[in-house]
Protein backbone atom coordinates (compact mmCIF):
# COMPACT_ATOMS: atom_id res chain seq x y z
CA UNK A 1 85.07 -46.08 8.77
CA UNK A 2 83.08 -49.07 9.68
CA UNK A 3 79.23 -49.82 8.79
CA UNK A 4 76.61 -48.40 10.93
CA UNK A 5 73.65 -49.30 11.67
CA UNK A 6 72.14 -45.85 12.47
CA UNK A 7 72.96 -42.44 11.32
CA UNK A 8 75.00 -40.62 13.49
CA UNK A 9 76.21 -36.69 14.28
CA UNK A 10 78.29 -37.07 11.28
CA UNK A 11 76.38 -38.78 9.29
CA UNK A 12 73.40 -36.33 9.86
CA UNK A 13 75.57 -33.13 9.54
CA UNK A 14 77.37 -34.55 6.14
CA UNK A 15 74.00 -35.59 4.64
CA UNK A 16 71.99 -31.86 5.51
CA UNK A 17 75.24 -30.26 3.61
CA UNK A 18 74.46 -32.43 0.41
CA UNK A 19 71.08 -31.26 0.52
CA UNK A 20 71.80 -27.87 0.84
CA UNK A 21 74.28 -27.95 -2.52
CA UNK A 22 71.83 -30.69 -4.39
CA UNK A 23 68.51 -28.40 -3.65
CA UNK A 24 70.78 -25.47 -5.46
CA UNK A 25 72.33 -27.77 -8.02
CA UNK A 26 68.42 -27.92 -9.31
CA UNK A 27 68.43 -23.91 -9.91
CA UNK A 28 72.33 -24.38 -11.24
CA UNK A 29 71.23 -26.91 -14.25
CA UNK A 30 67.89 -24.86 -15.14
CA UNK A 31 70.51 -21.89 -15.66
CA UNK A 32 72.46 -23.38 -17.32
CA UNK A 33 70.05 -24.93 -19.78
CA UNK A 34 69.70 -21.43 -20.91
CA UNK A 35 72.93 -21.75 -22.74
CA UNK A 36 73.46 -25.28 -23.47
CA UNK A 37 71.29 -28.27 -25.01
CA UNK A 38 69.95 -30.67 -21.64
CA UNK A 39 71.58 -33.76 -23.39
CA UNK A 40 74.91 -32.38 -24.59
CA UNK A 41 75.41 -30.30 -21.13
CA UNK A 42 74.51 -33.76 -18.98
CA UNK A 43 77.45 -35.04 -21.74
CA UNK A 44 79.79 -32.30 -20.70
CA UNK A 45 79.27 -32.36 -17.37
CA UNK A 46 79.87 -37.01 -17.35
CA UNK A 47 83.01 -35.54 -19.61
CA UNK A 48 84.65 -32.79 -17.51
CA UNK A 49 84.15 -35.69 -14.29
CA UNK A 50 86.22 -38.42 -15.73
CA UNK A 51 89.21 -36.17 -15.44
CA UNK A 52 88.66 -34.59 -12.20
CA UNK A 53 87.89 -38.54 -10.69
CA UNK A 54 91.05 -39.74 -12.05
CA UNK A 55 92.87 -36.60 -10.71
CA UNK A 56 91.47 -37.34 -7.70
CA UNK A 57 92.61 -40.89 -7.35
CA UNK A 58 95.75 -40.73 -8.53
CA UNK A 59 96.56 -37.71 -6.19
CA UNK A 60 95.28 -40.25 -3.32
CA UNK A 61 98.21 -42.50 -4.81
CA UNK A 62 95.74 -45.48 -6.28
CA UNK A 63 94.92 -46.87 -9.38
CA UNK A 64 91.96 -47.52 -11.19
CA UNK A 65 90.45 -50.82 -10.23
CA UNK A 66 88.19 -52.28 -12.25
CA UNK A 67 87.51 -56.03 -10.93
CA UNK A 68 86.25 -58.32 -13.19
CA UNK A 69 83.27 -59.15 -11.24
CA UNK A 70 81.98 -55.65 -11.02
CA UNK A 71 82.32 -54.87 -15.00
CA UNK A 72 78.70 -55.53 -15.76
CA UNK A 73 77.36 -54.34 -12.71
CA UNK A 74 79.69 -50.92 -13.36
CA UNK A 75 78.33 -50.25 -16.84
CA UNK A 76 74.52 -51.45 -15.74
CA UNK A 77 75.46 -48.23 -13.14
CA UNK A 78 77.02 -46.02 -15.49
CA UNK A 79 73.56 -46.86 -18.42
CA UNK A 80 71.44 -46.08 -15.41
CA UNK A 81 73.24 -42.86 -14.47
CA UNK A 82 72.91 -41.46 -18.48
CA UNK A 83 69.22 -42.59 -18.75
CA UNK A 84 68.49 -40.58 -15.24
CA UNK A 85 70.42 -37.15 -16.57
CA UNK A 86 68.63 -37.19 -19.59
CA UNK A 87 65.23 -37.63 -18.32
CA UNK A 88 66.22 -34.92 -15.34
CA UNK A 89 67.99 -32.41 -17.21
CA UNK A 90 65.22 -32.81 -19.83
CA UNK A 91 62.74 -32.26 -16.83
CA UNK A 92 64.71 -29.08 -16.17
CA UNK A 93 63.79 -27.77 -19.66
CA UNK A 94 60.13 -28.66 -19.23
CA UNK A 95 59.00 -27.88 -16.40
CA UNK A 96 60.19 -25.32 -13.48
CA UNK A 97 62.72 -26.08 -10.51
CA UNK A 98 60.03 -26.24 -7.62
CA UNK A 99 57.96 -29.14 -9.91
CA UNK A 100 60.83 -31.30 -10.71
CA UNK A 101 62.53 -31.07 -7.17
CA UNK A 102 58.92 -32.29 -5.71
CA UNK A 103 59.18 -35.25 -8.15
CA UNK A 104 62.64 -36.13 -8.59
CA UNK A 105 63.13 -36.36 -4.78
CA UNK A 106 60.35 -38.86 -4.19
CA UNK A 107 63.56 -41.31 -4.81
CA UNK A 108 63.50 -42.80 -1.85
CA UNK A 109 59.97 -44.27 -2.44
CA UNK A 110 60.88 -46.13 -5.12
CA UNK A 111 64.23 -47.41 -3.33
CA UNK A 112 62.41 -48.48 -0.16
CA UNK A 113 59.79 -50.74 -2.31
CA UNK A 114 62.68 -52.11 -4.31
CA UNK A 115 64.63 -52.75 -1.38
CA UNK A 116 61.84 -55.10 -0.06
CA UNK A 117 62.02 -57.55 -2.34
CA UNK A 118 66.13 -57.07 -3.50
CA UNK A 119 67.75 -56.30 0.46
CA UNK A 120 66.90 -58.75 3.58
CA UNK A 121 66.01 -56.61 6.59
CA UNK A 122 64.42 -53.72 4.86
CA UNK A 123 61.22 -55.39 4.15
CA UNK A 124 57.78 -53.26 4.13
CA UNK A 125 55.90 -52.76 7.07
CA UNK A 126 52.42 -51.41 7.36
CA UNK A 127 53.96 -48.16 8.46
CA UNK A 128 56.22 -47.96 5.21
CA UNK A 129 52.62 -48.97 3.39
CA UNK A 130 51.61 -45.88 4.75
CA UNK A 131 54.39 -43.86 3.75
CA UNK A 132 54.07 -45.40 0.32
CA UNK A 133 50.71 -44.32 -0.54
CA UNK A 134 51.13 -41.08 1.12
CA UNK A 135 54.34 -40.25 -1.16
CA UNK A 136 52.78 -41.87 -3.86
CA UNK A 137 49.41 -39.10 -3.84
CA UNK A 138 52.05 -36.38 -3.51
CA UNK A 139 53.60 -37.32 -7.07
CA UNK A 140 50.51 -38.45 -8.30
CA UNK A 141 48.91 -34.98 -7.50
CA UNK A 142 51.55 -32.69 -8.36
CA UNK A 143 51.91 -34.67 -12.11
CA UNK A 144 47.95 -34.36 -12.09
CA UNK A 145 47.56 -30.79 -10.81
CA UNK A 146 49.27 -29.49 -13.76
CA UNK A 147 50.14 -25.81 -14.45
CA UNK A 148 51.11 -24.95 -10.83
CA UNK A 149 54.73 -23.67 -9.40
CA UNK A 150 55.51 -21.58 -12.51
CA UNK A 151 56.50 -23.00 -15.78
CA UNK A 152 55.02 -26.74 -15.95
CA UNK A 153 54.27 -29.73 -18.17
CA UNK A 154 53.30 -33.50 -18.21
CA UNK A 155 56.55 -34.25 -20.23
CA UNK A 156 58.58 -32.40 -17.93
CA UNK A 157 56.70 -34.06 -15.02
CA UNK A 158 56.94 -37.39 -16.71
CA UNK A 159 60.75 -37.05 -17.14
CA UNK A 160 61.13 -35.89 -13.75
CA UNK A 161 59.86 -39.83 -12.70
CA UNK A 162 61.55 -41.16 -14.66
CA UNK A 163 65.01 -39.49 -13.38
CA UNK A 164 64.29 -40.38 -9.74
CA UNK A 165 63.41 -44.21 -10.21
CA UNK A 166 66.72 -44.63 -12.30
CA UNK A 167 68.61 -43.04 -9.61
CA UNK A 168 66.86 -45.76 -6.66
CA UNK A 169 68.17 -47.97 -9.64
CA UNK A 170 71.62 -47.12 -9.06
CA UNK A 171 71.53 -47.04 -4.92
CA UNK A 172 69.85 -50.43 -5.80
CA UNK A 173 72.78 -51.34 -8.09
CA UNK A 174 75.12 -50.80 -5.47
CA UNK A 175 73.80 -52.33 -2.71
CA UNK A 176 73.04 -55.62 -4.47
CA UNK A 177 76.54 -56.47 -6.38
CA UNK A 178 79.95 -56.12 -5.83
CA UNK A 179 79.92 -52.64 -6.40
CA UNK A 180 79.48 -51.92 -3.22
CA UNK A 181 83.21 -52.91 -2.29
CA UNK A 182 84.43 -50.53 -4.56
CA UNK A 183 85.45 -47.43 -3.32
CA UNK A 184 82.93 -44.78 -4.06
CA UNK A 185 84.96 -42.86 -6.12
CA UNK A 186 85.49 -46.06 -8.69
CA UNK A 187 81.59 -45.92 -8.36
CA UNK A 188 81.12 -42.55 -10.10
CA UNK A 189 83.97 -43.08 -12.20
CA UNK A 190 82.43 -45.81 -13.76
CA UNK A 191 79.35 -43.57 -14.20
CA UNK A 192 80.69 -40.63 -16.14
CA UNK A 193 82.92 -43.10 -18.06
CA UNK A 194 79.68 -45.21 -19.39
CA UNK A 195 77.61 -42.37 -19.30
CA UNK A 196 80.03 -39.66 -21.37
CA UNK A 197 80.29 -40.90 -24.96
CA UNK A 198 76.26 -42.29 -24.46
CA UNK A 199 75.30 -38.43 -23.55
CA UNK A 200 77.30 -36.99 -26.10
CA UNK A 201 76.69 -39.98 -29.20
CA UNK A 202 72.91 -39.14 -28.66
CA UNK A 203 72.66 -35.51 -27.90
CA UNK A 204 72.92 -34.62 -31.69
CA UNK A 205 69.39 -37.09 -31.41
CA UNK A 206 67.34 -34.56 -29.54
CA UNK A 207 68.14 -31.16 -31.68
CA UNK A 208 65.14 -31.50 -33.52
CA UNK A 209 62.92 -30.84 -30.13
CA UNK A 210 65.41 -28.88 -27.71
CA UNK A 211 67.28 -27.25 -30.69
CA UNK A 212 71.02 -26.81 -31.21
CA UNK A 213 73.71 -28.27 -28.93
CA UNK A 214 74.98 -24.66 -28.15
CA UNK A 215 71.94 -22.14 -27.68
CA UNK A 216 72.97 -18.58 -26.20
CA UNK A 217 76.45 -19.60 -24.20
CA UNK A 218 77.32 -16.95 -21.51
CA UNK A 219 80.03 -17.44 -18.94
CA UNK A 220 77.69 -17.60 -16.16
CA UNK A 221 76.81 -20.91 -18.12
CA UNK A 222 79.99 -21.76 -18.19
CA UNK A 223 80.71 -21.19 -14.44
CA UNK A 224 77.70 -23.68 -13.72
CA UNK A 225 79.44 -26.14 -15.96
CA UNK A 226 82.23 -25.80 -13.69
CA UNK A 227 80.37 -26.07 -10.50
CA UNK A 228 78.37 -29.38 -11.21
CA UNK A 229 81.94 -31.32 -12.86
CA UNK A 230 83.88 -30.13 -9.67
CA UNK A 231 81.37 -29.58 -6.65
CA UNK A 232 78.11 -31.68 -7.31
CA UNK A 233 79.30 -34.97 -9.08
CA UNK A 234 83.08 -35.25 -8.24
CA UNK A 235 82.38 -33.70 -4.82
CA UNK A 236 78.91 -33.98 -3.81
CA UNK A 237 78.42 -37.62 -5.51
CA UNK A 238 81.61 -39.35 -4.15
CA UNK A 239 80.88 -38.66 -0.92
CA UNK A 240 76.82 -39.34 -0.98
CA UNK A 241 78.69 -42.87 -2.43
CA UNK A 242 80.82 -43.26 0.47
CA UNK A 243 78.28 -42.36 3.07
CA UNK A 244 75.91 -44.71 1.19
CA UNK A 245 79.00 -47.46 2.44
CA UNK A 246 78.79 -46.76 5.82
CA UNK A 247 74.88 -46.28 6.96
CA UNK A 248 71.97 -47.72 5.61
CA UNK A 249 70.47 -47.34 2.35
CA UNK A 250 66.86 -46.40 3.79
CA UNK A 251 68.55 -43.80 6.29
CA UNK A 252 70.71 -41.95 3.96
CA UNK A 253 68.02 -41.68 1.54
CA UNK A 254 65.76 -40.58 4.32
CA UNK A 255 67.65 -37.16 4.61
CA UNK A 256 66.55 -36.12 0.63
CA UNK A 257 63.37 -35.48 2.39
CA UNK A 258 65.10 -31.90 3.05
CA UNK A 259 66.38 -31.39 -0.86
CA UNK A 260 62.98 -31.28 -2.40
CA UNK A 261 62.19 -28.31 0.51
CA UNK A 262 65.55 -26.75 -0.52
CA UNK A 263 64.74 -27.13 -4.09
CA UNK A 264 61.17 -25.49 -4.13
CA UNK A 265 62.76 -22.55 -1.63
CA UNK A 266 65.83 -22.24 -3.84
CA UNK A 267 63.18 -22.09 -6.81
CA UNK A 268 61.32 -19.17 -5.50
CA UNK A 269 63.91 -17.81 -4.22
CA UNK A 270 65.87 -17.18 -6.86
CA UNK A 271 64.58 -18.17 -9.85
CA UNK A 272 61.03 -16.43 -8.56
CA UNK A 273 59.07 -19.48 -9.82
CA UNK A 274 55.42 -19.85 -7.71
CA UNK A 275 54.45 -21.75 -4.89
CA UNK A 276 51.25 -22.31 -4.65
CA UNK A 277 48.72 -24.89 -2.56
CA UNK A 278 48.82 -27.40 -4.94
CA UNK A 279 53.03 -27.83 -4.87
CA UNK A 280 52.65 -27.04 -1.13
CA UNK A 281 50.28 -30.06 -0.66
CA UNK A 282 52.17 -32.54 -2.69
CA UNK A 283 55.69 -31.52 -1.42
CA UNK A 284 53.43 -32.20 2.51
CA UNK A 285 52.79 -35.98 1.29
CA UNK A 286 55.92 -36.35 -0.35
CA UNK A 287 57.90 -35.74 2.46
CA UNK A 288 55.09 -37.36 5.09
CA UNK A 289 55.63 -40.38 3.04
CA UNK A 290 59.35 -40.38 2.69
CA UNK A 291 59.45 -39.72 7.09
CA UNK A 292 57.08 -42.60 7.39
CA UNK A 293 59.01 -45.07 5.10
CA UNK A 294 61.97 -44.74 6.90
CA UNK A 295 60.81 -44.79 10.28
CA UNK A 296 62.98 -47.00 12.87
CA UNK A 297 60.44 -50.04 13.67
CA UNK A 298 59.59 -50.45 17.31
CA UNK A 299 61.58 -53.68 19.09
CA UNK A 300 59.41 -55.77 20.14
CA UNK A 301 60.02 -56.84 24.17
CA UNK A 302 61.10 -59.98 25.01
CA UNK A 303 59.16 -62.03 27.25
């Protein structure tokens, strides 16, 4: 498909159905926690990928490509893409589902005030100044609030920050370098490839605070193993990639205003974690922020 300059029917239908299955991949990796060490599972998960990617292409009847001007770029992606899964399946061990998915998904903040000064024509107007501080009050308050939605800490919170600015890092990474004529799934190839034996080297690293790399393994944990290699990163992550090609950076991000509501329902919902005022006011100037940042700029008539 060619590049568009808006989002469109299917644009806006695709990008709804990857928030639906990223707010419940947030209750999927706090399950699954339960039976597997955040670091080595976040190994796993990079491990079980590379297969099903290269399955994937070579059913498609292509090759793996990797272009000599997009090898530093690729493993600058794939050192982002580790550093983000450790920090937000760390998070997911901290602090409860509603919390991080408030945090995590203030992403496209931190992408739209990049973007200003790395990608002409997406510069900051005083309506995305707006939306900046009004996102920005949401984290800070929800970090600051402290022991609200359930199970919470400042570590946890922390981690959660740190897991959605390294993921603007790698929408960033893509926009700006040759990556981003690389078909998307050579983009989250070269993710799980950089990012498995870097998980799975350093997992043995955090034992001594999250314990052993196997805790109490049940097949549901297994099952939710399965559904993040297949569904949420072969799936759900090639595709966010390839839409990511075709529309806007700014307006694709601009629909993860609807994962963090997903994420905190999702949370309650089934997980039974609290919502309270305090979650319910930050996830408000959150997503006011992220709608402001991303609204279309009025044309200016001509004379």
């Amino acid at each position: 498909m060619q590049r568009k300059p808006n989002i469109d029917l299917f644009g806006a239908v695709s990008l709804i159905g990857v928030s639906v299955l990223l707010g419940f991949n947030q209750v999927v990796i706090k399950v699954v926690n339960g039976g597997l060490q955040p670091v080595f599972f976040a190994g796993l998960r990079s491990f079980g990928v590379i297969f099903c990617v290269y399955l994937w292409i070579r059913l498609r009847g292509r090759k793996l490509d990797f272009k000599q001007d997009t090898i530093g770029a690729g493993i600058l992606m794939g050192l982002l893409f580790a550093f983000e899964f450790i920090c937000l399946f760390v998070a997911m061990d901290l602090t409860s589902v509603i919390r991080t998915s408030v945090i995590f998904y203030s992403m496209p903040v931190w992408l739209a005030i990049a973007a200003h000064f790395l990608i002409p024509g997406e510069r900051v107007t005083p309506t995305k100044a707006a939306g900046f501080a009004m996102a920005f009050a949401g984290v800070a308050y929800a970090i600051i609030s402290g022991g609200s939605g359930g199970q919470s800490s400042l570590a946890g919170d922390l981690f959660a920050l740190g897991a959605a600015i390294s993921w603007a890092g790698i929408a960033l990474v893509v926009r700006t370098t040759r990556l981003s004529e690389v078909r998307p799934e050579m983009q989250v190839f070269w993710q799980v490839a950089v990012s498995a034996p870097v998980l799975l080297l350093i997992a043995a690293l955090f034992t001594p605070v999250f314990g052993p790399l196997i805790r109490d393994l049940e097949p549901l944990h297994l099952w939710g193993l399965a559904y993040q290699i297949v569904v949420v990163v072969t799936g759900v992550f090639i595709f966010w990639f390839w839409l990511l090609t075709i529309y806007p950076a700014s307006s694709v991000a601009s629909f993860g205003f609807l994962t963090p509501i997903l994420g905190v329902l999702m949370g309650w919902g089934l997980l039974g974690e609290e919502i309270n005022v305090s979650i319910i006011i930050s996830l408000v100037l959150v997503i006011g922020g992220i709608v402001l940042i991303n609204r279309p700029a009025r044309k200016s008539k001509a004379p």
